[in-house]
N, C-alpha and C. Protein backbone atom coordinates (compact mmCIF):
# COMPACT_ATOMS: atom_id res chain seq x y z
N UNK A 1 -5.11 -5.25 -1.75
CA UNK A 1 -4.68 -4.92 -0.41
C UNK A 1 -5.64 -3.86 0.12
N UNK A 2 -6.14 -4.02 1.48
CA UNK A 2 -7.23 -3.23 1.41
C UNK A 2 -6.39 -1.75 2.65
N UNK A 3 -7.10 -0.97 2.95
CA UNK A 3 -5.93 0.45 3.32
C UNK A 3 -5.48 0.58 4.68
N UNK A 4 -6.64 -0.10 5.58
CA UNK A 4 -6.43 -0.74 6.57
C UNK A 4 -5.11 -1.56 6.59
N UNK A 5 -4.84 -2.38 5.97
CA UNK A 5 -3.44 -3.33 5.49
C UNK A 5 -2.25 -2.78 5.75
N UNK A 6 -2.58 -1.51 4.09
CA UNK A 6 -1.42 -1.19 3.75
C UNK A 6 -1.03 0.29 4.77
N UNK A 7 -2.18 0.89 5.72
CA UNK A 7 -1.89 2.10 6.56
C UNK A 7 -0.89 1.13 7.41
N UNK A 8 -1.57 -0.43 8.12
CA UNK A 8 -0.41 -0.71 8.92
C UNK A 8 0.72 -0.84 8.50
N UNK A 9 1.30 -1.29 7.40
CA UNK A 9 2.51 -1.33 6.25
C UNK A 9 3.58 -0.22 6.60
N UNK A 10 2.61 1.05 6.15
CA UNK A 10 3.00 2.30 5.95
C UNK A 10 3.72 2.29 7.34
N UNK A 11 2.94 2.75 8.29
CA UNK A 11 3.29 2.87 9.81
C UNK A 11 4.57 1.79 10.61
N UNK A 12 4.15 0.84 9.84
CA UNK A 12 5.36 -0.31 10.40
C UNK A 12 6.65 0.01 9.31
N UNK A 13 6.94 0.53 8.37
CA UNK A 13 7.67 0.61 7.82
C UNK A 13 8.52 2.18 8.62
N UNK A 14 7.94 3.02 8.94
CA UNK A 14 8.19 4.46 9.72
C UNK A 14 8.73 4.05 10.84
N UNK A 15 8.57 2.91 11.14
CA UNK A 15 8.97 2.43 12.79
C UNK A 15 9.18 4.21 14.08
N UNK A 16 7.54 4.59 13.70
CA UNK A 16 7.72 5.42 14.65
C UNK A 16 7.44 5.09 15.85
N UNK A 17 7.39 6.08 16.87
CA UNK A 17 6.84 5.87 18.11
C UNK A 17 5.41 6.65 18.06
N UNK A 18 4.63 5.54 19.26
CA UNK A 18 2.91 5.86 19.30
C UNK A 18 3.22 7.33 19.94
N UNK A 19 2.67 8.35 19.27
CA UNK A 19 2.57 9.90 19.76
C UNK A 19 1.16 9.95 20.53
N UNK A 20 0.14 8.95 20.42
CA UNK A 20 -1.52 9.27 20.35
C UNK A 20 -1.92 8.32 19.75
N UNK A 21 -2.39 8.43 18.50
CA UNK A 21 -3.08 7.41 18.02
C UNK A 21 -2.39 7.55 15.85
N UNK A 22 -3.22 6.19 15.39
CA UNK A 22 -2.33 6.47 14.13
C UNK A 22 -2.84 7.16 13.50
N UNK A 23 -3.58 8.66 13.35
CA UNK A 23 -3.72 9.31 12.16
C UNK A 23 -2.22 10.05 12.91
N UNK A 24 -2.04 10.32 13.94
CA UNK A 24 -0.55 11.53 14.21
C UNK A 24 0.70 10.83 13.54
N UNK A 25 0.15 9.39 13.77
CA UNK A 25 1.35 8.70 13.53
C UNK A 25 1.58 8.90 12.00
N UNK A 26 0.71 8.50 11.55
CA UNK A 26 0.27 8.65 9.75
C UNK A 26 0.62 9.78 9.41
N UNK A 27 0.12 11.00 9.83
CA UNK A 27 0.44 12.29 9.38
C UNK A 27 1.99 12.43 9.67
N UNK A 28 2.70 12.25 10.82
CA UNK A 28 4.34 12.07 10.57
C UNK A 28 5.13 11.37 9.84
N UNK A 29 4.61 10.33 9.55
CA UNK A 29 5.05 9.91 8.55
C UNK A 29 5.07 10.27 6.79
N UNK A 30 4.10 11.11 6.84
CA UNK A 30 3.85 11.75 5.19
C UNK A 30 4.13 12.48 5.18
N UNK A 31 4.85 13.68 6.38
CA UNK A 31 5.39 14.38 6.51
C UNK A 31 7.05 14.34 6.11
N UNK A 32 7.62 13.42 6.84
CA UNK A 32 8.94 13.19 7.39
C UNK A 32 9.44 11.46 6.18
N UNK A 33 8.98 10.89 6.14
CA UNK A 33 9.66 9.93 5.28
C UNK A 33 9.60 10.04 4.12
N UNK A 34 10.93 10.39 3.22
CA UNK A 34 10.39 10.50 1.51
C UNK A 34 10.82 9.03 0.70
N UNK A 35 11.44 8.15 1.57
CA UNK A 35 11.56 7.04 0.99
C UNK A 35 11.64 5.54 2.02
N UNK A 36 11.65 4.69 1.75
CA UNK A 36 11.36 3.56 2.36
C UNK A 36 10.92 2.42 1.48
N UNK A 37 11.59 1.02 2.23
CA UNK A 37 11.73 -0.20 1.86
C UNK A 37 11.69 -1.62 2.19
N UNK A 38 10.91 -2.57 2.21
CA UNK A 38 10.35 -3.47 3.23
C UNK A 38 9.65 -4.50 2.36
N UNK A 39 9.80 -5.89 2.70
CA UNK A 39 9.51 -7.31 2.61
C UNK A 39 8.07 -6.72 2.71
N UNK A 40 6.92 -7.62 1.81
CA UNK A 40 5.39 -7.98 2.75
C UNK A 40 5.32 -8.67 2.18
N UNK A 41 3.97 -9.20 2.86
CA UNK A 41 3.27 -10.12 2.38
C UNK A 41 1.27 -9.85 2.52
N UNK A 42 0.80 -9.84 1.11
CA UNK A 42 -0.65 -9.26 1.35
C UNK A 42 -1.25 -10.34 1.17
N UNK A 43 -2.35 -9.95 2.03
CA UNK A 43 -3.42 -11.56 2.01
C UNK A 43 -4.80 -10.73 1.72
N UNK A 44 -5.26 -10.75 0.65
CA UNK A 44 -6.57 -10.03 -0.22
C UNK A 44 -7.54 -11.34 0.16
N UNK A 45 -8.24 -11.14 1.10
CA UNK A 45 -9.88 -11.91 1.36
C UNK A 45 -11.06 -11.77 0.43
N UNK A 46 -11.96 -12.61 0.18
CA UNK A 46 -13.05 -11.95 -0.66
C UNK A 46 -14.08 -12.29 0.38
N UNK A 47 -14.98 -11.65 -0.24
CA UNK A 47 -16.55 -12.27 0.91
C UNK A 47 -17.50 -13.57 0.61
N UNK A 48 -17.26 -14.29 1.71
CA UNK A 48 -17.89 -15.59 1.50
C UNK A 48 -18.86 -15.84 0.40
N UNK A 49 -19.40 -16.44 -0.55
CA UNK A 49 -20.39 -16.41 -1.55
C UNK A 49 -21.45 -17.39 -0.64
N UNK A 50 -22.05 -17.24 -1.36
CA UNK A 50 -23.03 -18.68 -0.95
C UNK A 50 -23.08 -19.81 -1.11
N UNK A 51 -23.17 -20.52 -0.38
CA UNK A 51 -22.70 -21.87 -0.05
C UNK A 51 -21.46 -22.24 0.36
N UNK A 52 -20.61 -21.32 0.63
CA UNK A 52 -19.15 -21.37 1.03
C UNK A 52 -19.25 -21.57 2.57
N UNK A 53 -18.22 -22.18 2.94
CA UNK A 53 -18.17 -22.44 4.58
C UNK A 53 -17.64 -20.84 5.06
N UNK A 54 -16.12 -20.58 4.10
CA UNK A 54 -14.94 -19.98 4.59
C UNK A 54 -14.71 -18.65 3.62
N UNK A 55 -14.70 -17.78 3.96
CA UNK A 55 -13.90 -16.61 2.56
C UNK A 55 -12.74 -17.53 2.06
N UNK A 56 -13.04 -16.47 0.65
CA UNK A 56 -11.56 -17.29 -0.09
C UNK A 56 -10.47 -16.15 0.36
N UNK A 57 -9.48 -16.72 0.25
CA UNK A 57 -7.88 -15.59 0.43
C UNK A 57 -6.90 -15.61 -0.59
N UNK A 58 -6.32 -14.95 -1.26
CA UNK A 58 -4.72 -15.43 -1.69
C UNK A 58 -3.67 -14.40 -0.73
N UNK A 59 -3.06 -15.17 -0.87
CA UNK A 59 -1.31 -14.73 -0.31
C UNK A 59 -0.52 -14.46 -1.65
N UNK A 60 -0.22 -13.08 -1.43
CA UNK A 60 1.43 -12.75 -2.16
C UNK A 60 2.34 -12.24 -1.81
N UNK A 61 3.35 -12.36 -1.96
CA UNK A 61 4.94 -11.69 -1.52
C UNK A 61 5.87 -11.15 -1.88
N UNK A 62 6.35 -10.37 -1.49
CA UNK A 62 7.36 -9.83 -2.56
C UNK A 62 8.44 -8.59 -1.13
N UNK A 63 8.84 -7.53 -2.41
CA UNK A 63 9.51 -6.31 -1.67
C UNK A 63 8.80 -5.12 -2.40
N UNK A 64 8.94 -4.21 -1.75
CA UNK A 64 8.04 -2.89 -1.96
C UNK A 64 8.97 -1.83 -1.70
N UNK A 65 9.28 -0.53 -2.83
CA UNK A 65 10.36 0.19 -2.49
C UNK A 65 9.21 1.65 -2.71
N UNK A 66 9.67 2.59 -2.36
CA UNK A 66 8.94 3.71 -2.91
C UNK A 66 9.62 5.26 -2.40
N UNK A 67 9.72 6.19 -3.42
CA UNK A 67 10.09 7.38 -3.15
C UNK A 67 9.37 8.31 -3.77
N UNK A 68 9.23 9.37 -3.04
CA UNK A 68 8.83 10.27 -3.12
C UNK A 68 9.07 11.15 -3.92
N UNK A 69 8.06 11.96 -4.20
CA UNK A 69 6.54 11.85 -4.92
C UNK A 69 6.59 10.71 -6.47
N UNK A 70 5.47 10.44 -5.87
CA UNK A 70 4.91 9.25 -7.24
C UNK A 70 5.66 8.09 -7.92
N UNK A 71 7.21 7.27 -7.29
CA UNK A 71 7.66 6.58 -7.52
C UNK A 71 7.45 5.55 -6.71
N UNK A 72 7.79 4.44 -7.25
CA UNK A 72 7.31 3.09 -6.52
C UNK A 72 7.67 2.05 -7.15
N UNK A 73 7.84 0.78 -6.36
CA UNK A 73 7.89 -0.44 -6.99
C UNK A 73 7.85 -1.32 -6.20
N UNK A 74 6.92 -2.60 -6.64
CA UNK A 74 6.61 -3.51 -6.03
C UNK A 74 6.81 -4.89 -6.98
N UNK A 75 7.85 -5.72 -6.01
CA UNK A 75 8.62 -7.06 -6.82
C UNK A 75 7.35 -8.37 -6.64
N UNK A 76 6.55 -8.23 -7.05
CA UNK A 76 6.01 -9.90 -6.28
C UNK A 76 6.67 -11.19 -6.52
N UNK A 77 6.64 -11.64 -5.25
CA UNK A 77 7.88 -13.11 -5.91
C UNK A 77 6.94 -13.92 -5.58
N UNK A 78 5.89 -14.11 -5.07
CA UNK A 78 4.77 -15.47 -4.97
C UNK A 78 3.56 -14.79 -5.00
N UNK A 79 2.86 -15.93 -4.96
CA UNK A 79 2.62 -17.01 -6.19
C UNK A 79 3.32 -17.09 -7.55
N UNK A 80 3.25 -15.66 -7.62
CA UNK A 80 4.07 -15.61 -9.56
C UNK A 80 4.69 -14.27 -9.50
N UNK A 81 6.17 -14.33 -10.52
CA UNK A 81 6.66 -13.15 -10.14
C UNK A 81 5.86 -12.21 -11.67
N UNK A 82 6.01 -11.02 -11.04
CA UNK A 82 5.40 -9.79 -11.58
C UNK A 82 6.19 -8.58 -10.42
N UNK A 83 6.31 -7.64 -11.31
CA UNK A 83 7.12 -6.31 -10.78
C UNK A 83 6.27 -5.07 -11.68
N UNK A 84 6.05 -3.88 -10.78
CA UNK A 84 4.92 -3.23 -11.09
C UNK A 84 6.39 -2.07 -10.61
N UNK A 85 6.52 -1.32 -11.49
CA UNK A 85 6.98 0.29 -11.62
C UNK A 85 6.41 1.88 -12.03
N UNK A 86 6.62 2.34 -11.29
CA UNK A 86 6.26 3.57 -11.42
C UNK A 86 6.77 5.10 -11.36
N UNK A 87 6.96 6.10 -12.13
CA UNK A 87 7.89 7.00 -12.34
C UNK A 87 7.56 8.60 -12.25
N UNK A 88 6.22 8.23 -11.58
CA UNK A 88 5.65 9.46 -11.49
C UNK A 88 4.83 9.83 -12.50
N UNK A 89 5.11 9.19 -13.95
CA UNK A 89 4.41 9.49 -15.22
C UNK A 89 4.00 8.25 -15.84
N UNK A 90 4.32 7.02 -15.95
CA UNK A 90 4.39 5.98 -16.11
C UNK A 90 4.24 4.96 -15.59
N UNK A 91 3.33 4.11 -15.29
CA UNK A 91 3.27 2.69 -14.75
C UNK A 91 3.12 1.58 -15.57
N UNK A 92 4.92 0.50 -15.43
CA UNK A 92 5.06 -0.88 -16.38
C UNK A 92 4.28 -1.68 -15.40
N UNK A 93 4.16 -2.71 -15.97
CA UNK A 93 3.48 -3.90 -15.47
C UNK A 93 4.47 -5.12 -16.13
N UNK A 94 5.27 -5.37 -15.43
CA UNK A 94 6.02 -6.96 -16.18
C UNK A 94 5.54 -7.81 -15.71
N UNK A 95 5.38 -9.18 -16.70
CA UNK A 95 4.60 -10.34 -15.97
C UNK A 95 5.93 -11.35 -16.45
N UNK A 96 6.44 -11.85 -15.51
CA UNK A 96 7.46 -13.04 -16.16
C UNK A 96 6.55 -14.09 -16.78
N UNK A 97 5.43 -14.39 -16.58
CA UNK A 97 4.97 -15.90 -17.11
C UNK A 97 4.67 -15.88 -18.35
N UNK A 98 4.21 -14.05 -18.37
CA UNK A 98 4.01 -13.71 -20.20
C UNK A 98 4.96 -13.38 -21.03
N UNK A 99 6.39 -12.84 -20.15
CA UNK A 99 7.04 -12.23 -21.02
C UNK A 99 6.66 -10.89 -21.48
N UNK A 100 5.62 -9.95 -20.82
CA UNK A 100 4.77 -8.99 -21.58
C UNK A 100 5.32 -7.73 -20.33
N UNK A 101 5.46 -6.54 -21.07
CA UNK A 101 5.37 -5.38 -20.45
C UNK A 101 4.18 -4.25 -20.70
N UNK A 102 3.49 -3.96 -19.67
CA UNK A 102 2.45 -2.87 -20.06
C UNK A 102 2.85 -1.88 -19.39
N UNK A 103 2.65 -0.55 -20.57
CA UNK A 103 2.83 0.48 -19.88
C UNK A 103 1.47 1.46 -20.04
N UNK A 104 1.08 1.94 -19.15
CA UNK A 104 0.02 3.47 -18.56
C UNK A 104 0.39 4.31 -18.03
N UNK A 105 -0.63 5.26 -18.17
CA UNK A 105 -0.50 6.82 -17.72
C UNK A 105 -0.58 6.30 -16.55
N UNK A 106 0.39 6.79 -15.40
CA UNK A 106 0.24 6.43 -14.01
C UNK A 106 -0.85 7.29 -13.42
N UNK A 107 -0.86 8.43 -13.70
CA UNK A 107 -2.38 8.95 -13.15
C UNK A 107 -4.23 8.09 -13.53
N UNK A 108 -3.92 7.53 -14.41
CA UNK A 108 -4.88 6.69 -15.06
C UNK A 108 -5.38 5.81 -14.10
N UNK A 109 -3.95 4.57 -13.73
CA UNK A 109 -4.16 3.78 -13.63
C UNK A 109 -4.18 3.77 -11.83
N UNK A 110 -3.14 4.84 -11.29
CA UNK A 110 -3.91 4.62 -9.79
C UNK A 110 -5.08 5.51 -9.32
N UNK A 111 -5.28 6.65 -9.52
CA UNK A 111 -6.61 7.35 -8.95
C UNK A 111 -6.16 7.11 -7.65
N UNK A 112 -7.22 7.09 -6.72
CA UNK A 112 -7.28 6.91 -5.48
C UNK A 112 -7.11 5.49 -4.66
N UNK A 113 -6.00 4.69 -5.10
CA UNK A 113 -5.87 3.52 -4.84
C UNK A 113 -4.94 3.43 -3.80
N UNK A 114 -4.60 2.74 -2.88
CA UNK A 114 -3.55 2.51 -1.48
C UNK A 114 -2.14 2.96 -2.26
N UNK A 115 -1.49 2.72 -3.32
CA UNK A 115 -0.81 2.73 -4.03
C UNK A 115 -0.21 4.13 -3.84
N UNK A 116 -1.52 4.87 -4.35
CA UNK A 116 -1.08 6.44 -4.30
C UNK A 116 -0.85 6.74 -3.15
N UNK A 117 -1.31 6.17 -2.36
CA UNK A 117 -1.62 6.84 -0.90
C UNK A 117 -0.19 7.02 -0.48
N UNK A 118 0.62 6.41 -0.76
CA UNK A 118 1.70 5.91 -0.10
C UNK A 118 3.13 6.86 -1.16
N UNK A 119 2.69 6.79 -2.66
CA UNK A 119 3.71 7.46 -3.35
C UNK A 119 3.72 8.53 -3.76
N UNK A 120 1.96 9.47 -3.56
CA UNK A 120 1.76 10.77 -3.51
C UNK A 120 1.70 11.69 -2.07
N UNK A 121 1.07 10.51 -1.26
CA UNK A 121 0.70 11.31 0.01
C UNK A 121 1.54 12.20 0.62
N UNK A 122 1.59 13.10 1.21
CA UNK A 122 2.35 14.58 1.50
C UNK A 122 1.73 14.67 2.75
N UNK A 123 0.47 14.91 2.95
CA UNK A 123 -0.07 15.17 4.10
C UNK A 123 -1.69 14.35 4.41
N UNK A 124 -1.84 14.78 5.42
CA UNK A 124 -3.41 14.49 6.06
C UNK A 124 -4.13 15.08 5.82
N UNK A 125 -4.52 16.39 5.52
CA UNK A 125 -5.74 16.91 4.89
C UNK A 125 -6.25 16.32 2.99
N UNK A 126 -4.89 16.29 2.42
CA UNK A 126 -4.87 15.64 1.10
C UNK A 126 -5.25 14.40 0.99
N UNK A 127 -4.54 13.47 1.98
CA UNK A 127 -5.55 12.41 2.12
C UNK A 127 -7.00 12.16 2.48
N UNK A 128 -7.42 13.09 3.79
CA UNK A 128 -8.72 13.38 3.68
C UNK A 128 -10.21 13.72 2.03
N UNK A 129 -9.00 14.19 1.57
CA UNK A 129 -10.06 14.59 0.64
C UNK A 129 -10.30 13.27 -0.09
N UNK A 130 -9.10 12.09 -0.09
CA UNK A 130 -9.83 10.76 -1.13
C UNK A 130 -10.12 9.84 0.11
N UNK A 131 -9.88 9.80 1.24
CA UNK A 131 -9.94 8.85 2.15
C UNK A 131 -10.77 8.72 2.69
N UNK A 132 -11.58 8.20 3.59
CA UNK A 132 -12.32 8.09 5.09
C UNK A 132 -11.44 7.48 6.06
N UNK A 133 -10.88 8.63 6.76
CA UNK A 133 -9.89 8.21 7.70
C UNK A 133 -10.36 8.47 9.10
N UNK A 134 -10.13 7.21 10.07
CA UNK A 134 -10.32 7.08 11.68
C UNK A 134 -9.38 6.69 12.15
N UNK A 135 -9.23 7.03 13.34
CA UNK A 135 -7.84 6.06 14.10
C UNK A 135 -8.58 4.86 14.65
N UNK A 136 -7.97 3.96 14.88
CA UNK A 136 -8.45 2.66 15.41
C UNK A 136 -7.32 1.95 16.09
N UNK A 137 -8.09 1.26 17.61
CA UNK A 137 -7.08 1.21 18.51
C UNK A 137 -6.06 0.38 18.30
N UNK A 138 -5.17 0.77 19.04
CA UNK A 138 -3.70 0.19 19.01
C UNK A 138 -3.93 -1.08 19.08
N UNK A 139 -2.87 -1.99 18.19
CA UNK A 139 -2.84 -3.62 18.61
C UNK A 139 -1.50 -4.33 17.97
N UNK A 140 -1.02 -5.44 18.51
CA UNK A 140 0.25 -5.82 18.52
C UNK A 140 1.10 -5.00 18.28
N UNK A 141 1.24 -3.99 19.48
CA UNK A 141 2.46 -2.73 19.10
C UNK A 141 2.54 -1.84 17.97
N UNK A 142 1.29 -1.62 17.83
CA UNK A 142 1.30 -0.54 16.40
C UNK A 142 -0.03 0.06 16.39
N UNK A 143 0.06 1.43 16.05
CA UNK A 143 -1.07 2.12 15.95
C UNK A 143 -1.56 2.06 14.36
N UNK A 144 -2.81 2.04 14.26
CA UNK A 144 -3.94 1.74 13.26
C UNK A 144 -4.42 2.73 12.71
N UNK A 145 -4.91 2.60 11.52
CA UNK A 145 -5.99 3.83 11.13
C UNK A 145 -6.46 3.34 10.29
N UNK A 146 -7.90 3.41 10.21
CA UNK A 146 -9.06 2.77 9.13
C UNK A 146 -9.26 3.77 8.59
């Protein structure tokens, strides 16, 4: 999921109102929401190779829960189910098709990934320091930030 994606996610999940543009929006929200919960669906593109007409895409779906600080969970129910948890100290990985649970140091395994962004983030300067953040203009009723 790339952050662009998941900033609109974030923001559509806050169902705030446009103050300006979406870093204000963004920053109220990492301010003011410590938990939240919402259906998606991510569509991960790759870049055309050569000889390809079209990028390739997959689609997955699921529900996405997350609270504050460093908890999270994300159900994927398509293509294949898998449920990814996290506890602040710990991140499982269940795969139903394997039957297999993995567990990691959750600091390990997200670093600076959209992931964190969303179950550590607190503020806008903190994000600054792993991000490259711009606002980018409003579109279908929602403010943006690249």
């Amino acid at each position: 999921m790339n952050i662009k994606t998941l900033l609109g996610a974030v923001l559509t999940l806050a169902t705030l109102h446009a103050r300006g543009d979406g870093l204000q929006d963004l920053e109220t929200f990492l301010r003011e929401v410590k938990s939240a919960q919402a259906s998606f669906t991510q569509v991960v593109t790759s870049p055309k190779r050569a000889g390809e007409t079209t990028a390739r895409s997959k689609t997955s779906s699921g529900r996405f829960e997350f609270l504050r600080p460093n908890r999270f969970r994300f159900e994927y129910t398509k293509p294949f189910e898998q449920t990814i948890v996290a506890d602040g100290q710990t991140l499982w990985l269940y795969d139903v098709d394997l039957n297999q649970v993995t567990a990691r140091k959750q600091q390990d395994v997200l670093g600076s990934t959209p992931a964190a962004l969303i179950a550590s983030g607190t503020d806008l300067k903190a994000l600054s320091e792993v991000f490259e953040l711009k606002a980018a203009p409003a579109r279908d009723g929602l403010e943006w930030v690249d």
